[in-house]
Protein backbone atom coordinates (compact mmCIF):
# COMPACT_ATOMS: atom_id res chain seq x y z
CA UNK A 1 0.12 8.54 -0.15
CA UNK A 2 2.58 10.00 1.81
CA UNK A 3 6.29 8.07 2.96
CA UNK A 4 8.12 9.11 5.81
CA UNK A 5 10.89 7.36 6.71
CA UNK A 6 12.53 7.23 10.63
CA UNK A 7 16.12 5.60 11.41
CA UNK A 8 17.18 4.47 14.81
CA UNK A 9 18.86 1.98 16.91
CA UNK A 10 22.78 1.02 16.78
CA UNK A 11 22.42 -1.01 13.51
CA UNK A 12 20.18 2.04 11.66
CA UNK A 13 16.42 0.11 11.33
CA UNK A 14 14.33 2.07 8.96
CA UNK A 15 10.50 2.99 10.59
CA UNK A 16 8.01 4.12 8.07
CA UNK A 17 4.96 6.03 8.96
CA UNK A 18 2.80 6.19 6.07
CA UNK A 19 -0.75 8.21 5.51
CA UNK A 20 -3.30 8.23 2.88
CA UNK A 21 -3.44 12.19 2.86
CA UNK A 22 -6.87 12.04 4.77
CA UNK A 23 -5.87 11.68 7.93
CA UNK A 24 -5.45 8.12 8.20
CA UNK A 25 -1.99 6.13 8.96
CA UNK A 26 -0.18 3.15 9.22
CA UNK A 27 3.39 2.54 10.63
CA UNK A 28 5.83 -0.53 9.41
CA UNK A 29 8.21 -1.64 11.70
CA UNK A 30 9.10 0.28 15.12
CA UNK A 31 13.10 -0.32 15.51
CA UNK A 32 13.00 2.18 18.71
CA UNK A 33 10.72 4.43 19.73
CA UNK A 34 11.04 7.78 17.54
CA UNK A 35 9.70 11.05 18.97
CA UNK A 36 10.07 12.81 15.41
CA UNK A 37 7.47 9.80 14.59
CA UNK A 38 5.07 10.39 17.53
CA UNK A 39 5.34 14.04 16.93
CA UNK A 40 4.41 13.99 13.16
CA UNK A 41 1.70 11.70 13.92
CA UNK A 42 0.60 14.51 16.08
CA UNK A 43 1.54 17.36 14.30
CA UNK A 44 -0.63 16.15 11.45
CA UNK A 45 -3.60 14.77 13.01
CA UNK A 46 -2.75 11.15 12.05
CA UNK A 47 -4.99 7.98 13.20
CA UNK A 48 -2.87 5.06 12.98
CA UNK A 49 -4.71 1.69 12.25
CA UNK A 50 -1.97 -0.53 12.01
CA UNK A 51 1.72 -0.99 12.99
CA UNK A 52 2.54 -4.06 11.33
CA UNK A 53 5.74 -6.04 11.58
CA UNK A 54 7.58 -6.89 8.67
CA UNK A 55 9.77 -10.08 11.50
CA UNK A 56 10.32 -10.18 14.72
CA UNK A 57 13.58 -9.27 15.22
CA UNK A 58 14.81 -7.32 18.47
CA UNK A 59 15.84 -4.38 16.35
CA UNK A 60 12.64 -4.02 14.57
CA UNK A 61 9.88 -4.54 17.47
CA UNK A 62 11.96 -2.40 20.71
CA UNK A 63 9.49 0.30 20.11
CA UNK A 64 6.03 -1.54 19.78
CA UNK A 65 4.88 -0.69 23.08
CA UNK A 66 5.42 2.69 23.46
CA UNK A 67 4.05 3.01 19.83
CA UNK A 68 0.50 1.11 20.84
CA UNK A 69 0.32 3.21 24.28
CA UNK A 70 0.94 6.46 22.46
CA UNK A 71 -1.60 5.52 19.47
CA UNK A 72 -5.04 3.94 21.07
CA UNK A 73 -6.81 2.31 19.03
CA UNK A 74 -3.82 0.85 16.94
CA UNK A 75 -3.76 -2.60 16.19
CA UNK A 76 -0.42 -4.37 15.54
CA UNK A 77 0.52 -6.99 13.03
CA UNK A 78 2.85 -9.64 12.17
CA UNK A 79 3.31 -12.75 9.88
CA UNK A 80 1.39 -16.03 11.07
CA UNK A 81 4.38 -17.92 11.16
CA UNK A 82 6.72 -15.31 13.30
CA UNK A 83 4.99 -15.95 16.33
CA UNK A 84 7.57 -18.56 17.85
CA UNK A 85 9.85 -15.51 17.28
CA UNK A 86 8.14 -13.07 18.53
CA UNK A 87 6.99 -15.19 21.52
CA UNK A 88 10.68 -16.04 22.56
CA UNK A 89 13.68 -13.17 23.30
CA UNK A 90 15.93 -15.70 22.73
CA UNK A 91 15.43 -16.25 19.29
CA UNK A 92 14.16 -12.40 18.38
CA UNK A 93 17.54 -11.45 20.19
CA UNK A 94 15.55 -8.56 22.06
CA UNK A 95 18.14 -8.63 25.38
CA UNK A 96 21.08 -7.91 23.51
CA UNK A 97 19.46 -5.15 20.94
CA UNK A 98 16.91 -3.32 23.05
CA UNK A 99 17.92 -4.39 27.12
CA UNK A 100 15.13 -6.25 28.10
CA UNK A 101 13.16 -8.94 27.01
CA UNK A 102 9.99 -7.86 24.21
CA UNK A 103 7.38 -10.45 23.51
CA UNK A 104 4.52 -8.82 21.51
CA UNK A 105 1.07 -10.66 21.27
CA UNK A 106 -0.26 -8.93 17.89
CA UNK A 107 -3.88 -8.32 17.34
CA UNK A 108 -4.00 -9.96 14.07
CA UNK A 109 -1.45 -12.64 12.39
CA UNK A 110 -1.59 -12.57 8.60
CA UNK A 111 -1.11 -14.84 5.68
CA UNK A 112 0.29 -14.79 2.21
CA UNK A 113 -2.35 -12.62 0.42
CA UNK A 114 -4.17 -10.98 2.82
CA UNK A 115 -5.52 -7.86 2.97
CA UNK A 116 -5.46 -4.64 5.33
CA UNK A 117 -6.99 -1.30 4.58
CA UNK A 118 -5.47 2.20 6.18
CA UNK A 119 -8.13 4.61 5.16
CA UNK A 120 -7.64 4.84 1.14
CA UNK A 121 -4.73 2.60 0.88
CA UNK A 122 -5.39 -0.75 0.63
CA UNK A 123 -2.03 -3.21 1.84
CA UNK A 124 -1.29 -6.88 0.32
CA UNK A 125 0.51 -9.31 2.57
CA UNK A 126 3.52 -10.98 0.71
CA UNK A 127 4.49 -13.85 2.39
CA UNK A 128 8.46 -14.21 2.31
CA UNK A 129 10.36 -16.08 4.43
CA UNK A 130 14.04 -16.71 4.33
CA UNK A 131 15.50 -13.82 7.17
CA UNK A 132 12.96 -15.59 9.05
CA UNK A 133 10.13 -18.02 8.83
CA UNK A 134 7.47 -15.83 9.30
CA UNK A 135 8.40 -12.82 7.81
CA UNK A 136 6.95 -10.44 5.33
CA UNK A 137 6.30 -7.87 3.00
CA UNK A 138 3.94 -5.32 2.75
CA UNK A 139 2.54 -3.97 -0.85
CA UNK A 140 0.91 -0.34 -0.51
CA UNK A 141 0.09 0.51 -4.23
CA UNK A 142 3.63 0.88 -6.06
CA UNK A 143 5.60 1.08 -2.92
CA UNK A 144 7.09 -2.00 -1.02
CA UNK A 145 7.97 -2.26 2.61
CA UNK A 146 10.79 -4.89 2.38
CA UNK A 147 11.83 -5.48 5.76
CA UNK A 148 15.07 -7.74 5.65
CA UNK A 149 13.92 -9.74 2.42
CA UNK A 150 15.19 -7.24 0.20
CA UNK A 151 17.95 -4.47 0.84
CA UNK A 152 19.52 -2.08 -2.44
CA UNK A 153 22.36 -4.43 -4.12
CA UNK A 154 22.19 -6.66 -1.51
CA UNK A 155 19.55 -9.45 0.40
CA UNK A 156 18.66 -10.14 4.44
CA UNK A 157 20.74 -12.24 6.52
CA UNK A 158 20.01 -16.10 6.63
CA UNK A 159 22.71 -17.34 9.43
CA UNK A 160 20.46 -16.44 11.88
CA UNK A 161 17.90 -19.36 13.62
CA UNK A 162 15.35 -20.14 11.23
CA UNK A 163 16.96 -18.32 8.70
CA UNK A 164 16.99 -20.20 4.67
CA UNK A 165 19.03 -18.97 2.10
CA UNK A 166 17.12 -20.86 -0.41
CA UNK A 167 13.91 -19.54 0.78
CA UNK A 168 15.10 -16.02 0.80
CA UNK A 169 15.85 -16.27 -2.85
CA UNK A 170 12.88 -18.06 -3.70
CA UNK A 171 10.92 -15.36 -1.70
CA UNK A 172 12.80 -13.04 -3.64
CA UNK A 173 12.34 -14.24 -6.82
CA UNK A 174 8.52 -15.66 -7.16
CA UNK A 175 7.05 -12.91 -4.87
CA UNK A 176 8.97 -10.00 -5.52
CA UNK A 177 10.70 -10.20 -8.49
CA UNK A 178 7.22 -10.53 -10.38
CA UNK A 179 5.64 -7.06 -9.21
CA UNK A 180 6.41 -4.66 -11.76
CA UNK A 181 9.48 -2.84 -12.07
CA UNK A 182 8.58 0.51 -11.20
CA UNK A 183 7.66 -0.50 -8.02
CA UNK A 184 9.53 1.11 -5.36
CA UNK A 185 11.31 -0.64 -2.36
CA UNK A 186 11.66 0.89 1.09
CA UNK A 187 14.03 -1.47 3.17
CA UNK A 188 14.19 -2.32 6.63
CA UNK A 189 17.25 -0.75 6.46
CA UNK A 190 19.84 1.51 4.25
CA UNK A 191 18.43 3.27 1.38
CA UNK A 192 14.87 2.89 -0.45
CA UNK A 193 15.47 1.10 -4.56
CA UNK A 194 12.97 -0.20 -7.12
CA UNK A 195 12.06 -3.76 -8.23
CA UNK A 196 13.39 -2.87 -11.62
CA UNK A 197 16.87 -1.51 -10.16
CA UNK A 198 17.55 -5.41 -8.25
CA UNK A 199 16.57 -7.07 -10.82
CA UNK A 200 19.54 -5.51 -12.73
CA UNK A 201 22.26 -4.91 -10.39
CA UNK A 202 21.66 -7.20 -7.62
CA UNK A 203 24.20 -9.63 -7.08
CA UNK A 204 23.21 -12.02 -5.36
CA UNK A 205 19.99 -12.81 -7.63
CA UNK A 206 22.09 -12.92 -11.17
């Protein structure tokens, strides 16, 4: 399984594209619209299956569109319970981030514990809200796409509508925090960190 990692947009919102090494891909999150991403999925040959949504924030969704024009036959995804985001720029704050208003209708909403297959990787759903009410993780063999659940020494943002601190941490704690410690955690923004590593040196889940 190959990671490759894209940052963009004014507050740095980590893109991954990620392929099974047969020609099959999926992408998690689209913060802005990347060339170096369309041009590796190119470059390489890459279907992509999925572009799933980890919330619906404005910095995380401004390049959907682009991404599903320049990729037919990719579906996108996003947490059951983040469509009243999604569905409304006022609370996914896609004016002030991207310039215009973003509304995407995804293909398929998922649910705690479901499953989605990108060629030979096969993807859990982690339900964890907290950053928002319908947001989530993604669990692609020992790798974890954390969106804004879980960040290197740090956690996502709760002040923000719908946002629950005490969610978050229970999110945190009884979905996370009981994968194994050498899994690896690729943020929805600053650096990538390992289940192992928070559970050590996290402050704010001592």
């Amino acid at each position: 399984m190959n990671i490759r990692k894209y940052t963009s947009g004014s507050v740095g919102t980590n893109s991954y594209l990620v392929d099974d090494g047969q020609g099959k891909a999926f992408i998690v999150d689209a913060g802005e619209y990347d060339p170096r991403l369309a041009d590796a999925v190119k470059d390489d040959g890459l279907e992509v299956i999925w572009l799933i949504l980890t919330h619906g924030h404005g910095d995380h969704i401004g390049g959907v569109q682009r991404y599903l024009d320049e990729f037919p036959g990719c579906k996108l995804a996003a947490g059951e319970a983040e469509k009243p985001i999604l569905s409304d720029p006022a609370r996914n704050f896609s004016r002030e981030i991207c310039g215009t208003d973003i509304t995407p209708e995804a293909d398929l909403y998922l649910k705690d514990g479901d499953a989605l297959q990108a060629g030979t990787i096969d993807l859990q759903i982690l339900e964890t809200p907290g950053h928002t009410p319908g947001g989530i993780c993604i669990l692609a063999e020992n790798d974890l796409f954390s969106g804004d659940t879980l960040f290197q020494a740090s956690i996502g943002r709760t002040d923000l509508p719908g946002g629950s601190l005490e969610s978050l941490l229970d999110s945190i704690r009884a979905k996370l925090f009981t994968l194994p410690d050498t899994v690896e955690v690729h943020p929805g923004h600053m650096g990538s960190t390992s289940i192992g590593a928070e559970k050590k040196h996290n402050p704010f889940l001592r």
